[in-house]
Protein backbone atom coordinates (compact mmCIF):
# COMPACT_ATOMS: atom_id res chain seq x y z
CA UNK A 1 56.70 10.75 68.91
CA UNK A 2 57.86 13.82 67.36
CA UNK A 3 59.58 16.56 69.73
CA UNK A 4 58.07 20.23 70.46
CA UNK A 5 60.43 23.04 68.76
CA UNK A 6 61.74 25.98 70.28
CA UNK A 7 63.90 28.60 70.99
CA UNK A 8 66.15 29.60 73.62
CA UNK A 9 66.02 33.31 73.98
CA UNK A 10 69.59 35.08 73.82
CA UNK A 11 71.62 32.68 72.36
CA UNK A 12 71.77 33.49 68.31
CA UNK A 13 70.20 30.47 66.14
CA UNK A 14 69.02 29.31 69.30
CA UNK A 15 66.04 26.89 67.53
CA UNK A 16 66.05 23.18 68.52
CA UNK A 17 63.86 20.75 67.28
CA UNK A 18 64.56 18.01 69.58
CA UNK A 19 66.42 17.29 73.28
CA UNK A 20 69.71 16.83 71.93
CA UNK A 21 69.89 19.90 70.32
CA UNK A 22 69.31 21.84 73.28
CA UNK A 23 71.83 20.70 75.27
CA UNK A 24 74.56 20.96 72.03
CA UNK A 25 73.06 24.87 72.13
CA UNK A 26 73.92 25.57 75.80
CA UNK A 27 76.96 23.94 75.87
CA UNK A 28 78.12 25.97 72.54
CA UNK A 29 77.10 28.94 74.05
CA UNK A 30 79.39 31.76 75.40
CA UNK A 31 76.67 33.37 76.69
CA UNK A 32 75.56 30.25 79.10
CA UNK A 33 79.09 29.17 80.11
CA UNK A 34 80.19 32.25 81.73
CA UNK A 35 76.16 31.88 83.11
CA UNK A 36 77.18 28.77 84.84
CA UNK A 37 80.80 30.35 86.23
CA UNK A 38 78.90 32.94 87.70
CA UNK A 39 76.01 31.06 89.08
CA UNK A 40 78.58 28.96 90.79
CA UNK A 41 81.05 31.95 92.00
CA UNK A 42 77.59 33.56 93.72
CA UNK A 43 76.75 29.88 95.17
CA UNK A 44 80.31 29.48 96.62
CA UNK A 45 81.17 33.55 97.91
CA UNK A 46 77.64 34.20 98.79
CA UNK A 47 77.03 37.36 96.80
CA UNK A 48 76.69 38.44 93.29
CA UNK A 49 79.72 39.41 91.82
CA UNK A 50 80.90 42.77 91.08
CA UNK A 51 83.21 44.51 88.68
CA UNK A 52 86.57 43.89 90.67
CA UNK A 53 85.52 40.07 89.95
CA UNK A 54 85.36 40.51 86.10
CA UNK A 55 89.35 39.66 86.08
CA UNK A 56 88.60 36.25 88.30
CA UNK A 57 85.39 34.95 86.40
CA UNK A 58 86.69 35.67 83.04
CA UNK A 59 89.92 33.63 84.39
CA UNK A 60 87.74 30.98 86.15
CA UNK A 61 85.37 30.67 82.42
CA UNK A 62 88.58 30.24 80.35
CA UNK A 63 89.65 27.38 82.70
CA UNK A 64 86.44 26.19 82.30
CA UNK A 65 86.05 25.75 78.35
CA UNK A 66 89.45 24.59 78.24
CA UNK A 67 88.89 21.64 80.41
CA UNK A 68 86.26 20.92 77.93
CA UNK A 69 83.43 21.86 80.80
CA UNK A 70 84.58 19.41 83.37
CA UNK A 71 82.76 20.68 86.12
CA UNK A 72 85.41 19.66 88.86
CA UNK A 73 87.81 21.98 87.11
CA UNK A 74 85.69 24.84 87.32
CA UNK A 75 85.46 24.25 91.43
CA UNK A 76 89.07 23.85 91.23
CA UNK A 77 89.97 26.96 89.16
CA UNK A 78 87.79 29.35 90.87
CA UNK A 79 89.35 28.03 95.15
CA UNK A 80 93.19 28.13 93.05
CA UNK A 81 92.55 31.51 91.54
CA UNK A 82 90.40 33.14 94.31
CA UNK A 83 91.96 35.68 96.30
CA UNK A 84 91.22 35.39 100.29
CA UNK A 85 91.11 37.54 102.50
CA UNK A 86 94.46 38.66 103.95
CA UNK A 87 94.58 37.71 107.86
CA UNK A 88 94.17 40.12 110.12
CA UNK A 89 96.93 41.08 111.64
CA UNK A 90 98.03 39.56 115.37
CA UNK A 91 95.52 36.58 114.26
CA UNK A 92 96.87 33.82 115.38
CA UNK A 93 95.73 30.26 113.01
CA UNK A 94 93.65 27.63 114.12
CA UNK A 95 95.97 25.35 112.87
CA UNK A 96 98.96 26.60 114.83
CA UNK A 97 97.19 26.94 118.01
CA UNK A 98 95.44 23.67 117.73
CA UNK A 99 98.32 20.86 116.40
CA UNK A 100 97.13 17.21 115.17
CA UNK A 101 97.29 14.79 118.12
């Protein structure tokens, strides 16, 4: 059964002629790896990102293609080089207050 052919719009030479050759497009794809860095930085901070987070997902999508696209390294890249918030000050933590019985 032959396969329907297309093209993925955005992605230069982006014809496929078949399933495989989809996914090898994506995966190849600048474009659609810093996609998926930034899908999951809006999924986990719960906003879209904004230009002060340029220096964090461009760290978080070079982590990511050089783990080969292991998807538990991109989790762990973006909690390791995520900057929290600073504590307010006279906060006490939960932690402290609340010791392990």
């Amino acid at each position: 059964m032959p396969y329907a052919t297309g093209e993925i719009a955005g992605i230069a030479n982006g014809a496929f002629a078949e399933p495989k050759q989809i996914g090898r497009l994506l995966a190849d794809s600048r474009v659609c790896q810093e996609c998926i860095v930034k899908q999951f930085f809006r999924f986990t901070v719960g906003r879209m990102e904004n230009q002060a987070d340029r220096p964090l997902i461009d760290t978080v999508t070079a982590d990511f293609r050089g783990s080969r696209f292991k998807f538990k390294e991109l989790m762990i890249s973006l909690v390791v080089n995520r900057e929290l918030p600073k504590p307010r000050e006279g906060a006490t933590s939960a932690a402290r207050n609340n010791p392990p019985r």
